[in-house]
Protein backbone atom coordinates (compact mmCIF):
# COMPACT_ATOMS: atom_id res chain seq x y z
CA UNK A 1 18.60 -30.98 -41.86
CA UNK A 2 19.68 -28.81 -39.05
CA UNK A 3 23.28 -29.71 -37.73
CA UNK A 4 24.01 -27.48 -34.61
CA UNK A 5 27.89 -27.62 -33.35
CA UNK A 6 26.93 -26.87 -29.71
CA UNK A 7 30.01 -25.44 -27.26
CA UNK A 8 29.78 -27.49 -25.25
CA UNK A 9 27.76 -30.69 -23.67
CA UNK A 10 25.35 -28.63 -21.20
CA UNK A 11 24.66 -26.26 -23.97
CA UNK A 12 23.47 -29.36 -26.45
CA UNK A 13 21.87 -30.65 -23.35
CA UNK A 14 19.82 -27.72 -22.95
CA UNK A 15 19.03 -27.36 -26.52
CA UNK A 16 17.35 -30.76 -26.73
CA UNK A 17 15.61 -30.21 -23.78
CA UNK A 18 14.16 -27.38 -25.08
CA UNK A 19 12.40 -28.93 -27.95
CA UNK A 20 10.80 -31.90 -26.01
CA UNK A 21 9.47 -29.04 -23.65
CA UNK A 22 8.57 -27.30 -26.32
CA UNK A 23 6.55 -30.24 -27.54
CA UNK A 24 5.05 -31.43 -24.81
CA UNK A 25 3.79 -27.86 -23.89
CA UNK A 26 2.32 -27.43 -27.55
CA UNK A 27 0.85 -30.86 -27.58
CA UNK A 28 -0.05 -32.73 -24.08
CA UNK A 29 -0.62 -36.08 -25.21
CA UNK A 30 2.67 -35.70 -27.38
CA UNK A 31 4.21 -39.09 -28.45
CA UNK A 32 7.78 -39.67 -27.58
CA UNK A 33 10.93 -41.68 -29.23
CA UNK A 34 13.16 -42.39 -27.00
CA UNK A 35 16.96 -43.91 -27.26
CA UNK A 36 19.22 -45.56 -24.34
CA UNK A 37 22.82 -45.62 -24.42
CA UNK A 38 25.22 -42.52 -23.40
CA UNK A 39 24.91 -40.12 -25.75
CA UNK A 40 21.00 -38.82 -24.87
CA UNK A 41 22.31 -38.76 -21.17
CA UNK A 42 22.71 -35.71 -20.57
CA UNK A 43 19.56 -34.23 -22.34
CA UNK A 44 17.75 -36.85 -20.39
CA UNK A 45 19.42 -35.18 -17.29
CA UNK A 46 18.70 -32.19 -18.09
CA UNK A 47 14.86 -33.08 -18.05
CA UNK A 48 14.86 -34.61 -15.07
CA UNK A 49 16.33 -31.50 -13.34
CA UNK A 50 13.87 -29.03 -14.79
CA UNK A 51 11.06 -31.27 -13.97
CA UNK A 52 12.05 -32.02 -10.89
CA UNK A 53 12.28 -28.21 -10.33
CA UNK A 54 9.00 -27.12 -11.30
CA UNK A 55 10.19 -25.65 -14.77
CA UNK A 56 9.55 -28.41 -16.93
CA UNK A 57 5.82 -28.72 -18.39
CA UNK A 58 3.30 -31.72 -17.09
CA UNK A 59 3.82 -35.19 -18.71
CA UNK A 60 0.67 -36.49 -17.74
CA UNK A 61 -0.16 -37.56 -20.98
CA UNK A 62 2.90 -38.15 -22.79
CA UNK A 63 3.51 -41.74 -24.04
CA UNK A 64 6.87 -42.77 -25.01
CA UNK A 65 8.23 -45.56 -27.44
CA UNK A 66 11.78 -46.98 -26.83
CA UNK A 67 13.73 -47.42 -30.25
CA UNK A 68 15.00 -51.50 -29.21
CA UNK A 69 15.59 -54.20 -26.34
CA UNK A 70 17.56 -56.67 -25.67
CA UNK A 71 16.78 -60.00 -26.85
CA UNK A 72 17.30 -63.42 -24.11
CA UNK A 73 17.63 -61.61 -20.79
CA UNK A 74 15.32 -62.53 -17.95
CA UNK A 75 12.57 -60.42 -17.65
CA UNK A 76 12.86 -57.51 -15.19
CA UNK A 77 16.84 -57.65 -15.88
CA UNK A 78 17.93 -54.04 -15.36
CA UNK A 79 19.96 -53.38 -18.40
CA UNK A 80 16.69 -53.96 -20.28
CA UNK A 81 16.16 -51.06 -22.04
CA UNK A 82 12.46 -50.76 -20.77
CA UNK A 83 14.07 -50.90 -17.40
CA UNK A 84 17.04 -48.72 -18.54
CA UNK A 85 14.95 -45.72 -20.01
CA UNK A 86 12.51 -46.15 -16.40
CA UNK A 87 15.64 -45.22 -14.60
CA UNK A 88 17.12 -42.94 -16.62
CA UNK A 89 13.70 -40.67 -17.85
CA UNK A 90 9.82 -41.63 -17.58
CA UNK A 91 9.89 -42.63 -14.13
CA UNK A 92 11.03 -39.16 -12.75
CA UNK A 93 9.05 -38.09 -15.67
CA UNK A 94 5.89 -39.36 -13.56
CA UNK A 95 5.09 -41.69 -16.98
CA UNK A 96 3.47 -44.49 -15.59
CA UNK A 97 4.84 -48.00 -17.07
CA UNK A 98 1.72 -48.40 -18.81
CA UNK A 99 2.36 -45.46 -21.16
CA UNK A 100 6.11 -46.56 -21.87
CA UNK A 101 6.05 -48.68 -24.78
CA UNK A 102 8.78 -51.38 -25.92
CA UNK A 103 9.30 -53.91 -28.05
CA UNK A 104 8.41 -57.25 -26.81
CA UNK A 105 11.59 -59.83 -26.41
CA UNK A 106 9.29 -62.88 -24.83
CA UNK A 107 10.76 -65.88 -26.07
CA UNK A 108 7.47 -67.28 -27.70
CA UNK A 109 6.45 -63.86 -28.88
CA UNK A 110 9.37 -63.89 -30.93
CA UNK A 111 8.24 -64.04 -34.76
CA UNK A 112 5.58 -61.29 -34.17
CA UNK A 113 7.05 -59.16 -32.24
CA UNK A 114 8.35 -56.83 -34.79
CA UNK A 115 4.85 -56.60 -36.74
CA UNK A 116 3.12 -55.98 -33.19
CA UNK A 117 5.05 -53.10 -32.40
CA UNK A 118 4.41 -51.27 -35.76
CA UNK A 119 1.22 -51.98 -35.29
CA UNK A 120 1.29 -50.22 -32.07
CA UNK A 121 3.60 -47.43 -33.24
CA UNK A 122 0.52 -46.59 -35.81
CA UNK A 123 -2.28 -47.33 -33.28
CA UNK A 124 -0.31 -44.21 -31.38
CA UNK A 125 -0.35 -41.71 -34.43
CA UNK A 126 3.07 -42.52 -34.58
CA UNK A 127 6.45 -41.05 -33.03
CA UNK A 128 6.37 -36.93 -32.97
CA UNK A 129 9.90 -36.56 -31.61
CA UNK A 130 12.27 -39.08 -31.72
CA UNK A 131 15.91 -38.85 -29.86
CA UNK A 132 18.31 -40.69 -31.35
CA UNK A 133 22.22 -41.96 -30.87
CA UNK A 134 24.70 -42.85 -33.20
CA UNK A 135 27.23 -45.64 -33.07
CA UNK A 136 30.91 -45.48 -34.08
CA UNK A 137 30.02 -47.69 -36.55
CA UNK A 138 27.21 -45.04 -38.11
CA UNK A 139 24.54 -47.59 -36.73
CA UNK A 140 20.96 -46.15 -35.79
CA UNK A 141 18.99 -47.92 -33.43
CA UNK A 142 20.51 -51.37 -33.78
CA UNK A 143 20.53 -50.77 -37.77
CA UNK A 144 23.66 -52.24 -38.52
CA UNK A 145 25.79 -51.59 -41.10
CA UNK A 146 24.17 -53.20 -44.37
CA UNK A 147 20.73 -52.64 -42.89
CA UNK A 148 17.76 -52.00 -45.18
CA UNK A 149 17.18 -48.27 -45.46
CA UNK A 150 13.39 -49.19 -45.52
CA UNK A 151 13.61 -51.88 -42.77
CA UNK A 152 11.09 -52.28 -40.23
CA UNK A 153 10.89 -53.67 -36.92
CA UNK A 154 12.35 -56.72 -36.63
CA UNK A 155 14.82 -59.07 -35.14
CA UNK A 156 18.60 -58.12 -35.35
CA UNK A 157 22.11 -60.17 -34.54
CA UNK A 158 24.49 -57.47 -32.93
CA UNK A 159 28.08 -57.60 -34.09
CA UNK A 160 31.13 -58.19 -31.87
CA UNK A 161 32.01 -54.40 -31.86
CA UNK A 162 28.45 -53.26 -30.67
CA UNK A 163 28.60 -56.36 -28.36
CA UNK A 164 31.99 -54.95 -27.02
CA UNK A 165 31.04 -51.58 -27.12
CA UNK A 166 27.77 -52.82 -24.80
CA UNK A 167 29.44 -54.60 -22.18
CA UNK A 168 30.32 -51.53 -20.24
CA UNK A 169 27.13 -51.99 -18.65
CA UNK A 170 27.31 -56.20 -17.83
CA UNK A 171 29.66 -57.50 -15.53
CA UNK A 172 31.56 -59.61 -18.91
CA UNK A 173 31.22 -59.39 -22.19
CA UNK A 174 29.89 -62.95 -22.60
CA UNK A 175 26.65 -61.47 -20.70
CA UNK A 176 25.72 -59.45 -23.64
CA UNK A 177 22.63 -60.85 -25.66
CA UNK A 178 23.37 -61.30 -28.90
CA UNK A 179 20.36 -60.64 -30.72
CA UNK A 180 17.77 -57.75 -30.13
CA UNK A 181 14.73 -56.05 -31.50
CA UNK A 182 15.12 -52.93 -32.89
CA UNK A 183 12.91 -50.21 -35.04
CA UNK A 184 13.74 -49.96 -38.58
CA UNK A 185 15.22 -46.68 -40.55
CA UNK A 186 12.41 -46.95 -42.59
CA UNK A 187 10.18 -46.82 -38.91
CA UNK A 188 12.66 -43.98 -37.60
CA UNK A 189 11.82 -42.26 -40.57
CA UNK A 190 8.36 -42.24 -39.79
CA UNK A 191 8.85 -39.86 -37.14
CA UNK A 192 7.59 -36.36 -37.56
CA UNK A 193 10.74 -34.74 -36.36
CA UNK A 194 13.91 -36.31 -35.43
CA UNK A 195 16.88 -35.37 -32.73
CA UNK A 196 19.92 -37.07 -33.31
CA UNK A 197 22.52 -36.19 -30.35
CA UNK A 198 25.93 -37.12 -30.34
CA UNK A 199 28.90 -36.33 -27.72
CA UNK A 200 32.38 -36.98 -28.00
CA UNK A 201 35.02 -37.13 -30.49
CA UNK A 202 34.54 -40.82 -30.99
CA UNK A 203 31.69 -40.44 -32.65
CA UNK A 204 33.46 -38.11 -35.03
CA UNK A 205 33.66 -40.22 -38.15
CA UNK A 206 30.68 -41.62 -38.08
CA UNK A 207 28.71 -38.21 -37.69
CA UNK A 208 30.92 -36.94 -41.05
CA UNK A 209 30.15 -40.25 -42.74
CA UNK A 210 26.28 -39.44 -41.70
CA UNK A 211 26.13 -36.13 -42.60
CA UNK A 212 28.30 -35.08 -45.36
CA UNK A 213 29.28 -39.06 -46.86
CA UNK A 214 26.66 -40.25 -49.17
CA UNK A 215 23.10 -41.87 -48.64
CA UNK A 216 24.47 -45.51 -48.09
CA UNK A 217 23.59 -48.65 -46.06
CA UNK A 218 27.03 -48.80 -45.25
CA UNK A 219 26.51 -45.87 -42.71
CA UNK A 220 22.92 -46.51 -41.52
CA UNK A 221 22.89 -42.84 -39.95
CA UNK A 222 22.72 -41.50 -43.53
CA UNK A 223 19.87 -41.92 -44.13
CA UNK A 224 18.84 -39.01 -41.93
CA UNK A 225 19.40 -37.52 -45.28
CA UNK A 226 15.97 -38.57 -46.71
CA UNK A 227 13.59 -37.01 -43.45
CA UNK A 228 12.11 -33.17 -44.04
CA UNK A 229 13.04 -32.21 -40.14
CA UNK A 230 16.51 -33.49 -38.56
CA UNK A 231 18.02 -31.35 -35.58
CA UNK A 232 21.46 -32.83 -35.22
CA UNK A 233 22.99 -31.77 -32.10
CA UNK A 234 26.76 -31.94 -31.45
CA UNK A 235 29.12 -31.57 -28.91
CA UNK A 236 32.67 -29.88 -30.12
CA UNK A 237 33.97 -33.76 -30.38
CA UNK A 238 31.65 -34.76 -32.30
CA UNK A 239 31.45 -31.76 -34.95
CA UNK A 240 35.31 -32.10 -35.00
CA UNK A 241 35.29 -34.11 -38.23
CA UNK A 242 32.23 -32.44 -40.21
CA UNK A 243 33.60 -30.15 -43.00
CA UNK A 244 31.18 -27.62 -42.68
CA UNK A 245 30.88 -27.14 -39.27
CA UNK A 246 31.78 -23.16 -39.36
CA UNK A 247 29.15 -23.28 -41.82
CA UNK A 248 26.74 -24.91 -39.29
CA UNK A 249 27.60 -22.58 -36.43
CA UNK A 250 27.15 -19.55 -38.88
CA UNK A 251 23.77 -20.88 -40.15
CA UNK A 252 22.67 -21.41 -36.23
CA UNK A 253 23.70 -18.03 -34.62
CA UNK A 254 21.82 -16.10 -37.54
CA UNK A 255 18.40 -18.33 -37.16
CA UNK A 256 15.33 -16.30 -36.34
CA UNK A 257 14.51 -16.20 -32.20
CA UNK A 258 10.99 -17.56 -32.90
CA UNK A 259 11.79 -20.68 -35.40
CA UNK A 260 12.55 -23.33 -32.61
CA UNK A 261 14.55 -26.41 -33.56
């Protein structure tokens, strides 16, 4: 595992975007994992900038897999993470809906949805980078606290604090579903390389609990532990409760020009 204190939040921005450049410039067709929520913001940002620029490299034949969606809102609604992750990336992106991949929340599609997607996720060649969040609560994905470290795809009931954490972006709280679909860790884990971004100091404890507490369902991040290629990128409020963060920053400013994230 790489853990990278950055200086600042345009600095891990940059970082990131570097490696799904560097990607997608190695590998056309590259597969992508993508998160919503705050934290891969700015990276996504940062993308859209570049590409929008002429810097960035084609994504012509990029596909991209979001990590969850929202269970029980009508279709189209735009805080649907399919319609979330349009806005936010693949759309200025120039990915074509067809080629942006989610899991399927249609009422009577229900009790396969999770198998489907899997299914789909192989049919790809699977994930080669996926971004990822964490939540206060060390949740990955929706992978609550208590989740199976080799679940799968499947149905999940969010708890009150995710639910309150989410309603930022509904006009009430009661608006927030309160079940989704969501990958598994044992599915994240499948990914060939994984980039876990977190920014501010909120997100403190649970990056310590992730990366320095033990390999434990109780922090569902953890189990970034077990996979042979992490890059965990950190703004300075979210290193500020890791330990070994000098160690980290040391480790980083002595790496080798040519080794990449």
């Amino acid at each position: 595992m790489e853990v990278v204190p950055c200086p600042s939040v345009d600095a891990l921005a940059a970082l990131a975007a570097d490696a799904v450049e560097a990607l997608v410039r190695a590998r056309p067709d590259a597969v992508l994992g993508l998160a919503t929520g705050s934290s891969p913001l700015p990276v996504y940002r940062e993308l859209v900038a570049r590409h929008r620029a002429g810097a960035g490299p084609s994504y012509d034949a990029v596909s991209a897999f979001t990590l969850d969606e929202y269970v029980g809102l009508p279709l189209g609604h735009p805080e649907s993470y399919r319609a979330t992750i349009a806005r936010e990336l693949t759309d200025d992106l120039g990915l074509p809906p067809e080629r942006v991949h989610g899991p399927d929340p249609a009422p009577d599609a229900l009790p396969t949805a999770g198998e489907r997607y899997e299914r789909a996720l192989q049919q790809a060649g699977g994930v080669d980078l996926q971004v990822l969040g964490i939540g206060t609560d060390g949740h990955l994905a929706f992978n609550e606290p208590g989740s199976s470290l080799a679940s799968l795809t499947r149905i999940k009931t969010l708890t009150e604090q995710t639910r309150q954490d989410n309603a930022r972006f509904f006009e009430s709280p009661d608006e927030v579903p309160r079940h989704v679909l969501t990958q598994g860790l044992g599915t994240i884990l499948r990914a060939r390389h994984l980039l876990l971004v977190a920014v501010g100091s909120a997100k403190a404890a649970a990056v310590a609990a992730a990366l320095e507490g033990p390999l434990s369902a109780s922090c569902p991040a953890s189990v970034l532990q077990l996979h042979p290629h992490v890059t965990v990128l950190l703004d300075p409020g979210a290193a500020g409760g890791l330990a070994r963060a000098e160690h980290h920053r040391a480790v980083f400013d002595a790496k080798p020009a040519w080794q990449g994230l």
